[in-house]
C-alpha atoms as a PDB file:
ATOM      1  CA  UNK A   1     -28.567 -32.095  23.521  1.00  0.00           C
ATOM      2  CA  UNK A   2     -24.893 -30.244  23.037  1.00  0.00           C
ATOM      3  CA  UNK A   3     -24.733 -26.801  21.821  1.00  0.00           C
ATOM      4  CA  UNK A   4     -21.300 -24.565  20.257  1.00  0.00           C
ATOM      5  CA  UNK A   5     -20.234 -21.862  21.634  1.00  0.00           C
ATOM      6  CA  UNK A   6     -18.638 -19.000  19.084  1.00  0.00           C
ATOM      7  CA  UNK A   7     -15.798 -17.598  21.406  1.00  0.00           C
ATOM      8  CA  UNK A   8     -14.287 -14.282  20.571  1.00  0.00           C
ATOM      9  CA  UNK A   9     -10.478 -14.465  19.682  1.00  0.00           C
ATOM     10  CA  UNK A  10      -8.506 -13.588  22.993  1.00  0.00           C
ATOM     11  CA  UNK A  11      -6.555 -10.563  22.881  1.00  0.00           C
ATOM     12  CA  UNK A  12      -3.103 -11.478  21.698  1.00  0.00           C
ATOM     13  CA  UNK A  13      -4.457 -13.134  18.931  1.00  0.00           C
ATOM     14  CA  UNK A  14      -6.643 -10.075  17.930  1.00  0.00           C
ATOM     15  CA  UNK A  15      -3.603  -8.149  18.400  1.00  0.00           C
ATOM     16  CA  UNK A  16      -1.313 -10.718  16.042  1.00  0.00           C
ATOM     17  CA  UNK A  17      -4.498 -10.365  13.809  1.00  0.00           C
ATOM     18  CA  UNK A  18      -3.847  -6.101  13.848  1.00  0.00           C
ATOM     19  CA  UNK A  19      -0.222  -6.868  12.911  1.00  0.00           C
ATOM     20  CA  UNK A  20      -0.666  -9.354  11.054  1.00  0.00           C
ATOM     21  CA  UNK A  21      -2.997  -7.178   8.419  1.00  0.00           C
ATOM     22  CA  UNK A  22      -1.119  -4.120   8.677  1.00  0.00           C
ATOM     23  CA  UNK A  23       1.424  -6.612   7.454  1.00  0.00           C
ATOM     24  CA  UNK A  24      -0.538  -6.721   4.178  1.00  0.00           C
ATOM     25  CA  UNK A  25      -1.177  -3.199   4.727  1.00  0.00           C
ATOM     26  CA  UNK A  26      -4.577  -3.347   3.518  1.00  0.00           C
ATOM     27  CA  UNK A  27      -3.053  -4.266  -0.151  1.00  0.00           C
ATOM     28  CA  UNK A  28      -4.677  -7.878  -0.228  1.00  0.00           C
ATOM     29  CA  UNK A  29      -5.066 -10.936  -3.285  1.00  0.00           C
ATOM     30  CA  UNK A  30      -7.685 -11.255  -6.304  1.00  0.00           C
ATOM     31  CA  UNK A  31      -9.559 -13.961  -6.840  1.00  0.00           C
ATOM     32  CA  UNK A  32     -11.029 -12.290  -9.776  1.00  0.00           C
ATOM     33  CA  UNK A  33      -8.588  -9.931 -10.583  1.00  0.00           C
ATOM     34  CA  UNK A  34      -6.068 -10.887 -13.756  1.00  0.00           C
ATOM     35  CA  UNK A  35      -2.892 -11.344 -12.907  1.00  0.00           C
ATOM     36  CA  UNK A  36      -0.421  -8.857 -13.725  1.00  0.00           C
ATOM     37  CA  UNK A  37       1.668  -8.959 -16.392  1.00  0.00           C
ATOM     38  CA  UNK A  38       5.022  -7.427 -16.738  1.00  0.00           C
ATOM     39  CA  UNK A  39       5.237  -4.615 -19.759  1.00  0.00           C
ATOM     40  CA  UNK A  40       8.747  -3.056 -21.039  1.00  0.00           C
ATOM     41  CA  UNK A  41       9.642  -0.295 -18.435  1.00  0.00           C
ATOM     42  CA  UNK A  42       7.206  -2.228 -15.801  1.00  0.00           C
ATOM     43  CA  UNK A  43       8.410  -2.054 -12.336  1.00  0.00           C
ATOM     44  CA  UNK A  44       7.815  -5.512 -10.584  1.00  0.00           C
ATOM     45  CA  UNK A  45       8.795  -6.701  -6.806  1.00  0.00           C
ATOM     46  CA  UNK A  46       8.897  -9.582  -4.893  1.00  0.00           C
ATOM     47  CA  UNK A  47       8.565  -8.582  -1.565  1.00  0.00           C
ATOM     48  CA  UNK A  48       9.152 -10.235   2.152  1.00  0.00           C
ATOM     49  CA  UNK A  49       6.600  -9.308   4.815  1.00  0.00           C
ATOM     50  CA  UNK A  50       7.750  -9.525   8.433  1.00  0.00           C
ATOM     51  CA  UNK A  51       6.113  -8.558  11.714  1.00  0.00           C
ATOM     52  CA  UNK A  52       8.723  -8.187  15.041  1.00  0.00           C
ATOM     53  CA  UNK A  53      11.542  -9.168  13.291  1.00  0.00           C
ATOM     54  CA  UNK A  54       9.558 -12.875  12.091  1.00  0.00           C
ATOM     55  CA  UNK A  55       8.458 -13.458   8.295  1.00  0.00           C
ATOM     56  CA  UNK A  56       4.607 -13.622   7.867  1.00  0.00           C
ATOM     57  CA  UNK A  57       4.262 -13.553   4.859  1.00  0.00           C
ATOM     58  CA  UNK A  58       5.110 -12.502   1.130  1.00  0.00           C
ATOM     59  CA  UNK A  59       3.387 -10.020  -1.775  1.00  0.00           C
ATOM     60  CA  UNK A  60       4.134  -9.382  -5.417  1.00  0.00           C
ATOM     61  CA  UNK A  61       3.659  -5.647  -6.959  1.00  0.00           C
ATOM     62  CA  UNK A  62       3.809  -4.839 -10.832  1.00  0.00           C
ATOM     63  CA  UNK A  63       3.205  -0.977 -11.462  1.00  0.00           C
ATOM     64  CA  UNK A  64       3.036  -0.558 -15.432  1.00  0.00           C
ATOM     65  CA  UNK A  65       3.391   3.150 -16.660  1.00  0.00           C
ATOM     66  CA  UNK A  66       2.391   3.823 -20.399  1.00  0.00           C
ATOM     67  CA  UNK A  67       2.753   7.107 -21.389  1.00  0.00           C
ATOM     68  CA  UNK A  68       0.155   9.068 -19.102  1.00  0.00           C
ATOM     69  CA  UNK A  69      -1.488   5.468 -18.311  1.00  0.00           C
ATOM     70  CA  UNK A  70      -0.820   3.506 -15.209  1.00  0.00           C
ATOM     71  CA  UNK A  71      -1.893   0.050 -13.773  1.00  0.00           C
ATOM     72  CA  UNK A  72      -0.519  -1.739 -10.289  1.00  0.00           C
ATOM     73  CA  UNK A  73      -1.270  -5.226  -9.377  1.00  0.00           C
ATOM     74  CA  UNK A  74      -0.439  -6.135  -5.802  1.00  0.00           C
ATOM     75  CA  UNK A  75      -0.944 -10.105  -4.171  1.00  0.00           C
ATOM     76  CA  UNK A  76      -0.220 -10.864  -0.896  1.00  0.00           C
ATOM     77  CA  UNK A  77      -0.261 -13.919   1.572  1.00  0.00           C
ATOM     78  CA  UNK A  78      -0.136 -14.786   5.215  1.00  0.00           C
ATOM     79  CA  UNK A  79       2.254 -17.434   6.256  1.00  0.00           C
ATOM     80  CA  UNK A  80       3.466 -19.570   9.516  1.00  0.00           C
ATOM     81  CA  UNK A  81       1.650 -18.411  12.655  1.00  0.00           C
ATOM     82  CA  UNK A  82      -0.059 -15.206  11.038  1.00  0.00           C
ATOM     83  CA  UNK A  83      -1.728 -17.287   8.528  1.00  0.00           C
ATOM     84  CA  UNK A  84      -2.638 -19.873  10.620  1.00  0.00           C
ATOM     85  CA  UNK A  85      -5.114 -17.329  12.717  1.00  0.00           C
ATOM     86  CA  UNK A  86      -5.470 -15.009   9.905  1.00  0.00           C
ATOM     87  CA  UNK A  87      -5.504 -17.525   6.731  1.00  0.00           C
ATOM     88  CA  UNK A  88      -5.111 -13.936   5.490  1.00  0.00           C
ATOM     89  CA  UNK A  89      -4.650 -13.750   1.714  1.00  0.00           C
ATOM     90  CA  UNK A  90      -5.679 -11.327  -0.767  1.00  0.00           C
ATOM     91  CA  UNK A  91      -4.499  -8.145  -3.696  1.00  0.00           C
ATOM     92  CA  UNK A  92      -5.904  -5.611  -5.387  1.00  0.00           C
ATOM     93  CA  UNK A  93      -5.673  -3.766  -9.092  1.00  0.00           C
ATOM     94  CA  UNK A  94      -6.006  -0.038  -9.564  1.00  0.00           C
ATOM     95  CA  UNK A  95      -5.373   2.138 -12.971  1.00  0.00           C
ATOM     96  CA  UNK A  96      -5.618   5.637 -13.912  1.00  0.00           C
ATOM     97  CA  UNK A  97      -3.656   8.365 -15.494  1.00  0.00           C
ATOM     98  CA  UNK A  98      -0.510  10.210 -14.781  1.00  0.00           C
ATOM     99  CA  UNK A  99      -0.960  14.312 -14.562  1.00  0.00           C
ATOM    100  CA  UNK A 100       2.222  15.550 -14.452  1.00  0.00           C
ATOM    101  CA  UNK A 101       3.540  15.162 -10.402  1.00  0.00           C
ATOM    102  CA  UNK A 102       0.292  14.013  -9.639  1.00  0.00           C
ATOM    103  CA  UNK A 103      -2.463  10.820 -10.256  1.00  0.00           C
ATOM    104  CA  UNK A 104      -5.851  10.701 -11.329  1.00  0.00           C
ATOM    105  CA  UNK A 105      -6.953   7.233 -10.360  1.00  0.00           C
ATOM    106  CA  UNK A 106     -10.085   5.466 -12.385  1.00  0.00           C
ATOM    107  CA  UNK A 107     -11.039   2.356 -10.939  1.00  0.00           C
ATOM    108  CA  UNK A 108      -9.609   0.055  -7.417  1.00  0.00           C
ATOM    109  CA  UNK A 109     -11.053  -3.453  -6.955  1.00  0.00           C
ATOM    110  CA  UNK A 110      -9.417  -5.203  -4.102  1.00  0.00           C
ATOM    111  CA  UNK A 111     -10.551  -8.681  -2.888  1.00  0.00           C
ATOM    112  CA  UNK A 112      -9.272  -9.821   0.857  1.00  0.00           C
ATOM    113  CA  UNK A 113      -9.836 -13.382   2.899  1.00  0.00           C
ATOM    114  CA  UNK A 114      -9.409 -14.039   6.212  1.00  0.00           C
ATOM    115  CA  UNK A 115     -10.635 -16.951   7.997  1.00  0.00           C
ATOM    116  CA  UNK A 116     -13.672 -15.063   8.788  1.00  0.00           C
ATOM    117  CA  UNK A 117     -14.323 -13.174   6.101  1.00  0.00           C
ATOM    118  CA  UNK A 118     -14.101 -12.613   2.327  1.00  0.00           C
ATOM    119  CA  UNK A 119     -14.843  -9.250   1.241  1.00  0.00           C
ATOM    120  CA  UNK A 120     -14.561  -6.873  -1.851  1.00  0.00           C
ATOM    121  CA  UNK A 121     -13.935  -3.530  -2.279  1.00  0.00           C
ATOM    122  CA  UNK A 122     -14.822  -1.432  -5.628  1.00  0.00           C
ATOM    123  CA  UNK A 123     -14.222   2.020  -6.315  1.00  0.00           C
ATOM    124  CA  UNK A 124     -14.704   4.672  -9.384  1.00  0.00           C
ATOM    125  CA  UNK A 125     -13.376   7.922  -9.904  1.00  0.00           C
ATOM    126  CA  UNK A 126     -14.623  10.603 -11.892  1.00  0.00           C
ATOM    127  CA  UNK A 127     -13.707  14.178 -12.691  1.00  0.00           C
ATOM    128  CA  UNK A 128     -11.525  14.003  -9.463  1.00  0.00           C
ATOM    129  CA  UNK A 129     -13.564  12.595  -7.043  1.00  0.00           C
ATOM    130  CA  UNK A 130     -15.012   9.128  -6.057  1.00  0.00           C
ATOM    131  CA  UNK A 131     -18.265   8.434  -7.909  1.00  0.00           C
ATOM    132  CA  UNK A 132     -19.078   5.349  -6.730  1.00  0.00           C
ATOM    133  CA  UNK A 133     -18.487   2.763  -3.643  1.00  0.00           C
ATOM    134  CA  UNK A 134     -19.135  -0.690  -2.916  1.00  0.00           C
ATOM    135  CA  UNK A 135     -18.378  -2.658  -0.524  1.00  0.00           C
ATOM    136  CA  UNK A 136     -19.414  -6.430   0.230  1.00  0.00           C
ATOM    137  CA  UNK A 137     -20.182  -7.801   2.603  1.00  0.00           C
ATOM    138  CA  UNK A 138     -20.481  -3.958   4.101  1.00  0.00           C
ATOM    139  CA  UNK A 139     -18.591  -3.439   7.363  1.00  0.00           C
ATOM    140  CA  UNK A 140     -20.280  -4.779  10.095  1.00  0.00           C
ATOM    141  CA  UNK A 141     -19.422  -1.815  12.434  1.00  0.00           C
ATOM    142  CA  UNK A 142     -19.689   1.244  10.217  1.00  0.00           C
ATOM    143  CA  UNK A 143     -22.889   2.892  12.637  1.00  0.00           C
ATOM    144  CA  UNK A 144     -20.687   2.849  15.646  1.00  0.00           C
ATOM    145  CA  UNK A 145     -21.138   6.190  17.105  1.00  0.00           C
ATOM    146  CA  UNK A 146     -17.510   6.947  17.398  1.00  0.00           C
ATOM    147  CA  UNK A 147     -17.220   6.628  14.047  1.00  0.00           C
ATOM    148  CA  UNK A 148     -16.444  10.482  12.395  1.00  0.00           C
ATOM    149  CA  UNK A 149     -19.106  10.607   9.093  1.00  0.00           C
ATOM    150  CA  UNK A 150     -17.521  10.677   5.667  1.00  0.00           C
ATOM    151  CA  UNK A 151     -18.306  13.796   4.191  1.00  0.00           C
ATOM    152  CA  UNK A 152     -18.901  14.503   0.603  1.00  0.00           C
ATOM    153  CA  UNK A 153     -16.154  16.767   0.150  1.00  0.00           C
ATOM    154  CA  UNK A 154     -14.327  13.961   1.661  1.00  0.00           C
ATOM    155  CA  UNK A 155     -14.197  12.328  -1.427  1.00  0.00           C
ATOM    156  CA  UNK A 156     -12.529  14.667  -3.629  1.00  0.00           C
ATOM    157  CA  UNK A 157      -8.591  15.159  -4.286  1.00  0.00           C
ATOM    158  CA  UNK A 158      -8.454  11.934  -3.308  1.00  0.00           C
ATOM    159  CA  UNK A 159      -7.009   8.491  -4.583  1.00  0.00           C
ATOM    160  CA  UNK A 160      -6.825   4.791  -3.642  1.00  0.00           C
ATOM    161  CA  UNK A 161      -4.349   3.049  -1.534  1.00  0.00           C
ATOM    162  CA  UNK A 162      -3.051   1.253  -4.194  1.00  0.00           C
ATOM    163  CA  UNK A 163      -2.296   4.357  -6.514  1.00  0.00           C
ATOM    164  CA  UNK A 164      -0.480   6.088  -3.200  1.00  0.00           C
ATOM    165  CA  UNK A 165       1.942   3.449  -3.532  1.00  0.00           C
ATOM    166  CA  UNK A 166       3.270   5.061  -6.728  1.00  0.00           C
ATOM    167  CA  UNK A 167       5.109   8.773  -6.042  1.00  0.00           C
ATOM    168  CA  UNK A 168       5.219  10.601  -9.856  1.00  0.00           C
ATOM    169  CA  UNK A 169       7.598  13.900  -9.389  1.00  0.00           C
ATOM    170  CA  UNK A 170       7.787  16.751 -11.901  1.00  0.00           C
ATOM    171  CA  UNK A 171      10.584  16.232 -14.934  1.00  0.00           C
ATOM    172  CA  UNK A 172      14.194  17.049 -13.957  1.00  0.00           C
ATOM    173  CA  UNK A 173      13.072  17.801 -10.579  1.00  0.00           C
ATOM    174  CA  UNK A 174      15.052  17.227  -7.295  1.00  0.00           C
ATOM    175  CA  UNK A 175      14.652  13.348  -6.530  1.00  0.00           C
ATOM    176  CA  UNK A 176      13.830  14.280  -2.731  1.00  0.00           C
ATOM    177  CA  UNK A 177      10.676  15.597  -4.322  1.00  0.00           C
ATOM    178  CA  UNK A 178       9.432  12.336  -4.086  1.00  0.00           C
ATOM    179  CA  UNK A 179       9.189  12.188  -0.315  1.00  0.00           C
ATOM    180  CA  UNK A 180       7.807  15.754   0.138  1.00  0.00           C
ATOM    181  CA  UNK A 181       3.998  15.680  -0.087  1.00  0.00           C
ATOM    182  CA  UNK A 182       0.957  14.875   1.276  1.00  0.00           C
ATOM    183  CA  UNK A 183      -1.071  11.762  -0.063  1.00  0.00           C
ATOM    184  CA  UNK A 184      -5.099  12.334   0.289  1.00  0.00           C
ATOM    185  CA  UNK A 185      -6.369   8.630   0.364  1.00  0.00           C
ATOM    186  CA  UNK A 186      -9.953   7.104   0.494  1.00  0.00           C
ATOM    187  CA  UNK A 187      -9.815   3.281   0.847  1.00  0.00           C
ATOM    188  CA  UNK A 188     -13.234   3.107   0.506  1.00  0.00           C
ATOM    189  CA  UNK A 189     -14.011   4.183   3.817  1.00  0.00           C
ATOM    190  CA  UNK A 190     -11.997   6.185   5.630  1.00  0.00           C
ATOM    191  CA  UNK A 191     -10.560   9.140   4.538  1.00  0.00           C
ATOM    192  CA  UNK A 192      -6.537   9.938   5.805  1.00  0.00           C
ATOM    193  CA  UNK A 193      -3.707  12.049   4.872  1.00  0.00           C
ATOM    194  CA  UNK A 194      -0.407  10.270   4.586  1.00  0.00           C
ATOM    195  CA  UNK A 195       2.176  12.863   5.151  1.00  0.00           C
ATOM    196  CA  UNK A 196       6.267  12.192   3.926  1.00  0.00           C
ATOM    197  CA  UNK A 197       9.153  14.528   4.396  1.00  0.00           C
ATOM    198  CA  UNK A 198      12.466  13.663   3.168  1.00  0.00           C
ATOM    199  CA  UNK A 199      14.881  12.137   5.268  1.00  0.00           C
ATOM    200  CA  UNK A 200      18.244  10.578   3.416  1.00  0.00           C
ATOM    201  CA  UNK A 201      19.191   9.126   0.243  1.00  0.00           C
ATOM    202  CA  UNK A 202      20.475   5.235   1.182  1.00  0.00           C
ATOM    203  CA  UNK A 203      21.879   2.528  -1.010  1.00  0.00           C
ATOM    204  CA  UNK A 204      20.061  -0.369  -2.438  1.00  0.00           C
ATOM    205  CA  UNK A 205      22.247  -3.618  -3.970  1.00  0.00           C
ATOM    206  CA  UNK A 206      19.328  -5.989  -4.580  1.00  0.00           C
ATOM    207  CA  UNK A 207      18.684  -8.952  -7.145  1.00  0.00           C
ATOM    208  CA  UNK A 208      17.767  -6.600 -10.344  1.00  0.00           C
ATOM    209  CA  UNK A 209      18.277  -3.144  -8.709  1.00  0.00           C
ATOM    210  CA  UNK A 210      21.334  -1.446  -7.764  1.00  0.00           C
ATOM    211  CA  UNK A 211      21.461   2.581  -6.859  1.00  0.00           C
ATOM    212  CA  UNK A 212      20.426   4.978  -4.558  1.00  0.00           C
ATOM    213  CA  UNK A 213      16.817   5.079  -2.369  1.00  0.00           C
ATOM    214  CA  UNK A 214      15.030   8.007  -1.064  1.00  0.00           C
ATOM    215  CA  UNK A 215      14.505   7.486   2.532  1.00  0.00           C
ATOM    216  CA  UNK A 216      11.076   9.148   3.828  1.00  0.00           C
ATOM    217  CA  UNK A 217       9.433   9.234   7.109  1.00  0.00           C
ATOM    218  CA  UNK A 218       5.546   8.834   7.160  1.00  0.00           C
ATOM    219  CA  UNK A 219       2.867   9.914   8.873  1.00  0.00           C
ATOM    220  CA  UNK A 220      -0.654   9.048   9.742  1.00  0.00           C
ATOM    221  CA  UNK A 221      -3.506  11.746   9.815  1.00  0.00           C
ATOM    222  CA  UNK A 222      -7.188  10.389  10.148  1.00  0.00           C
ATOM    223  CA  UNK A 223      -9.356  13.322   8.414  1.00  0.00           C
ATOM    224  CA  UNK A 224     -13.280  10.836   8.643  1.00  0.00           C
ATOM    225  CA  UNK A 225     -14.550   6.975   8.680  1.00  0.00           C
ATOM    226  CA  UNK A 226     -12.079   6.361  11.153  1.00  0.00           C
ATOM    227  CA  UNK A 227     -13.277   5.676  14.873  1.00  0.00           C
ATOM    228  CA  UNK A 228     -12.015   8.481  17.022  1.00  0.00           C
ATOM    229  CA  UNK A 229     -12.090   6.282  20.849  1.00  0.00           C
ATOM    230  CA  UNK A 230     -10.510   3.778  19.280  1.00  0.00           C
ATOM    231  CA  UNK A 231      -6.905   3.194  20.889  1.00  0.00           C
ATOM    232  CA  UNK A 232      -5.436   1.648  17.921  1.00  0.00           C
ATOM    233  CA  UNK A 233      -6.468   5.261  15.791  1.00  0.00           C
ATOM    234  CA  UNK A 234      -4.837   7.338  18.660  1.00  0.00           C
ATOM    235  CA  UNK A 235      -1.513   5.061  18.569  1.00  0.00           C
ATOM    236  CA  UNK A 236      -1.250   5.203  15.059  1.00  0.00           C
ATOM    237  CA  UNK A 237      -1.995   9.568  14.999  1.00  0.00           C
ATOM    238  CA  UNK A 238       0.602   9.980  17.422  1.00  0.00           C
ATOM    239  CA  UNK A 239       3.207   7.384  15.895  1.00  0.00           C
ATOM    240  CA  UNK A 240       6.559   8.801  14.154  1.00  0.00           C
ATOM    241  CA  UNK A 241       8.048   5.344  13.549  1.00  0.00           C
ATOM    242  CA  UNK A 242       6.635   4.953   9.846  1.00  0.00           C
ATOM    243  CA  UNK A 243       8.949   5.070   6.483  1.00  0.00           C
ATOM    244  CA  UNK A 244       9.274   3.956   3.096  1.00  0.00           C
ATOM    245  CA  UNK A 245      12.570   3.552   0.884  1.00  0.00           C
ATOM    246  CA  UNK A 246      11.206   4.432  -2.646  1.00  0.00           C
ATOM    247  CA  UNK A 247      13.655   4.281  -5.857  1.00  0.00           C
ATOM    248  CA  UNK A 248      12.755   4.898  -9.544  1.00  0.00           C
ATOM    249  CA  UNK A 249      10.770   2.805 -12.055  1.00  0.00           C
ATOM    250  CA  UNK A 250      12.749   2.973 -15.119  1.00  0.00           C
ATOM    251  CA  UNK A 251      12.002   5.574 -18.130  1.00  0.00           C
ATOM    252  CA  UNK A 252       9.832   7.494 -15.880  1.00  0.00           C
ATOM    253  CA  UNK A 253       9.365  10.113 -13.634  1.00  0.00           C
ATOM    254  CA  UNK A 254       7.602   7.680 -10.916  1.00  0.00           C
ATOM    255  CA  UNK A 255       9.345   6.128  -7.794  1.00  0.00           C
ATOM    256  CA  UNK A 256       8.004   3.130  -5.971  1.00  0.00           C
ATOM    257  CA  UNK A 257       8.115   1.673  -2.871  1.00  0.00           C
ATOM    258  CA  UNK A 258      11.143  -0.899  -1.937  1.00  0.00           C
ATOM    259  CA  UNK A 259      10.795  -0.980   1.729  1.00  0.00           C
ATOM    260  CA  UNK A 260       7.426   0.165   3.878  1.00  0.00           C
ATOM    261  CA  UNK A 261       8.134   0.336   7.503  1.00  0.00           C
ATOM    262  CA  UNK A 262       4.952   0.645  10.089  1.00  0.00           C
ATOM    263  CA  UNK A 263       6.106   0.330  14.036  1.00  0.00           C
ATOM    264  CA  UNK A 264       2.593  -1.583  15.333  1.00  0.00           C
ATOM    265  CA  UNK A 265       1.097  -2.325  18.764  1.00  0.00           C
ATOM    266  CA  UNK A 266       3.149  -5.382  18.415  1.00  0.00           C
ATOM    267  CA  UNK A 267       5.994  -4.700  16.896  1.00  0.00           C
ATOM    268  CA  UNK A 268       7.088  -3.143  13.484  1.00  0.00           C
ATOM    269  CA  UNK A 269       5.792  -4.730  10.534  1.00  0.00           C
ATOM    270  CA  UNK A 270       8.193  -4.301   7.215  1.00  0.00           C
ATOM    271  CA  UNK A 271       7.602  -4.783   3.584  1.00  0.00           C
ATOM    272  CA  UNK A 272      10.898  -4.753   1.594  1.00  0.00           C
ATOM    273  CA  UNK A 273      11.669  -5.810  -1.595  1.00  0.00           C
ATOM    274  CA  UNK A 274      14.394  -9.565  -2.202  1.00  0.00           C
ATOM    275  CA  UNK A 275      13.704  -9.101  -6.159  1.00  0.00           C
ATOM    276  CA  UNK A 276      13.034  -6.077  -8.453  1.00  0.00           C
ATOM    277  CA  UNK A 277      13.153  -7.324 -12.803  1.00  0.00           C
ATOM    278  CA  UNK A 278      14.717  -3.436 -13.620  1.00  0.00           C
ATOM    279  CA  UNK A 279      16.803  -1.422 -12.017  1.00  0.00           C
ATOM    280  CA  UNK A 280      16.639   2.147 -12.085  1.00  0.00           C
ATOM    281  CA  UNK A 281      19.611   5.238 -11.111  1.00  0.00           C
ATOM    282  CA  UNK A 282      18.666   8.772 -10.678  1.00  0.00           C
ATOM    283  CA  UNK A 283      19.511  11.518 -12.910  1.00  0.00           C
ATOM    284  CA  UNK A 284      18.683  15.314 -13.486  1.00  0.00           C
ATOM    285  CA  UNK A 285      15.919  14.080 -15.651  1.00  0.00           C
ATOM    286  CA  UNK A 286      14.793  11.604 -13.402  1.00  0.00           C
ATOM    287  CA  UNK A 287      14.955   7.638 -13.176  1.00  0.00           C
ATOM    288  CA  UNK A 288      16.221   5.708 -15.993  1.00  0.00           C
ATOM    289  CA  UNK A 289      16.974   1.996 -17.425  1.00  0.00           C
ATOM    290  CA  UNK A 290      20.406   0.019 -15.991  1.00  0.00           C
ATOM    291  CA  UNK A 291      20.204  -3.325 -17.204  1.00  0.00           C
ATOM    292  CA  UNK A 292      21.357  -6.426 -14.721  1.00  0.00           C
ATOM    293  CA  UNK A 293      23.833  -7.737 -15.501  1.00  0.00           C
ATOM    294  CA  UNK A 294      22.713 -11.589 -16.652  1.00  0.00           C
ATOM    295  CA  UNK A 295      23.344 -14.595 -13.964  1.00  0.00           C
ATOM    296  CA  UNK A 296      26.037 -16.780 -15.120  1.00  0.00           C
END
């Protein structure tokens, strides 16, 4: 008579597994959810995921802004050694409305696979506050007792992940505007502040985008749902090496992300953009259209 043995993953591979998702940070593939589909003005990237320097794997973003309506579709997929002891794939489609420098997000549905695990993640809004949660298979460690308790007032002023990802400022105002603010953000089960301050305006020349990027540093504030003891949670409260390049989606007032930055346990995982389908310049006014010039 034989019997298996389940062994837990040894600890570099949990720790690849860490970087690996923050890789993806937390923005992860639909089975289920339509695939985006580019509008005039839409804002779409192809982006390269690397962890330490090596490529892991790859996501595609479409943010479509109609009038005070907004949509973003985000995919994303593990590769090489990541995906081999991740087989991490996954995305996730939020909408809402634009109110004036700010977002009022209506729905998130977000579907992510591992090789352990397929779950999905559905939230509502409703007169500025999350109205309903659901989360399958639920998370098998929520009643830890480290865990800090979600409070109801937790879950107002807040919005998704997905929605953070898009930074609306104020007409004609100063573009570094779009790095100075806090971002209240409930992913469905923690609640964190993600705090940016300006810190240079860079250059961009990509395939479909040419112009200046604001430059922002990020930080990481755990408010509940977190766990407290955790070491991971202290490292990533006390770390300063976290950034995102944003630059404009054209004919609006809205900025979006063209390189994410997080330094990790492991090494510094980076999202940055090899394709963009518009390119945007700043103005007074704010962003608007430069065609490409067509490939000969």
């Amino acid at each position: 008579m034989t019997s298996s043995v389940v062994r837990r993953p040894g600890k570099a591979t949990r720790l690849l597994r860490c970087g690996a998702i923050a890789g993806m940070f937390a923005l992860s593939g639909l089975d289920g959810v339509p695939t985006a589909q580019a509008e005039d003005g839409a804002f779409t990237a192809t982006y390269n995921i690397s962890l330490a320097g090596v490529t892991i794997g790859g996501a595609t973003m479409v943010a479509n802004i109609n009038g005070a309506a907004y949509s973003v579709d985000l995919h994303a997929k593990l590769t090489g050694l990541a995906g081999v002891l991740t087989s991490g794939k996954g995305g996730a489609k939020s909408a809402g409305a634009l109110s004036g420098a700010g977002l009022s997000p209506a729905s998130l549905a977000v579907v992510s696979s591992t090789s352990d695990v397929t779950r999905t993640l559905r939230l509502a809004f409703a007169s500025g506050r999350v109205d309903a949660v659901e989360i399958k298979p639920p998370l098998e460690d929520w009643d830890r007792p480290d865990r800090v308790p979600v409070a109801e007032g937790d879950k107002r002023g807040v919005i998704d992940p997905l929605s953070a990802l898009l930074m609306p400022v104020a007409a004609g105002a100063d573009p570094k505007s779009a790095c100075q603010r806090t971002i209240p953000i409930f992913d469905g089960a923690t609640r964190f502040n993600v705090v940016l301050s300006y810190v240079r305006t860079a250059q961009v020349a990509k395939d479909g985008y040419r112009g200046p990027a604001i430059v922002c540093a990020a930080r990481y504030v755990p408010i509940s749902g977190h766990r407290a003891a955790r070491s991971v949670t202290r490292y990533m409260e006390q770390n300063r090496d976290m950034g995102a390049w944003l630059i404009p989606v054209a004919n609006t007032n809205v900025y979006a992300p063209y390189r994410i930055s997080v330094k990790t346990m492991i090494g510094t995982t980076v999202l940055e953009a090899t394709k963009l389908n518009v390119a945007g310049t700043l103005t007074a006014a704010g962003p608007t259209l430069v065609k490409s010039k067509p490939r000969d």
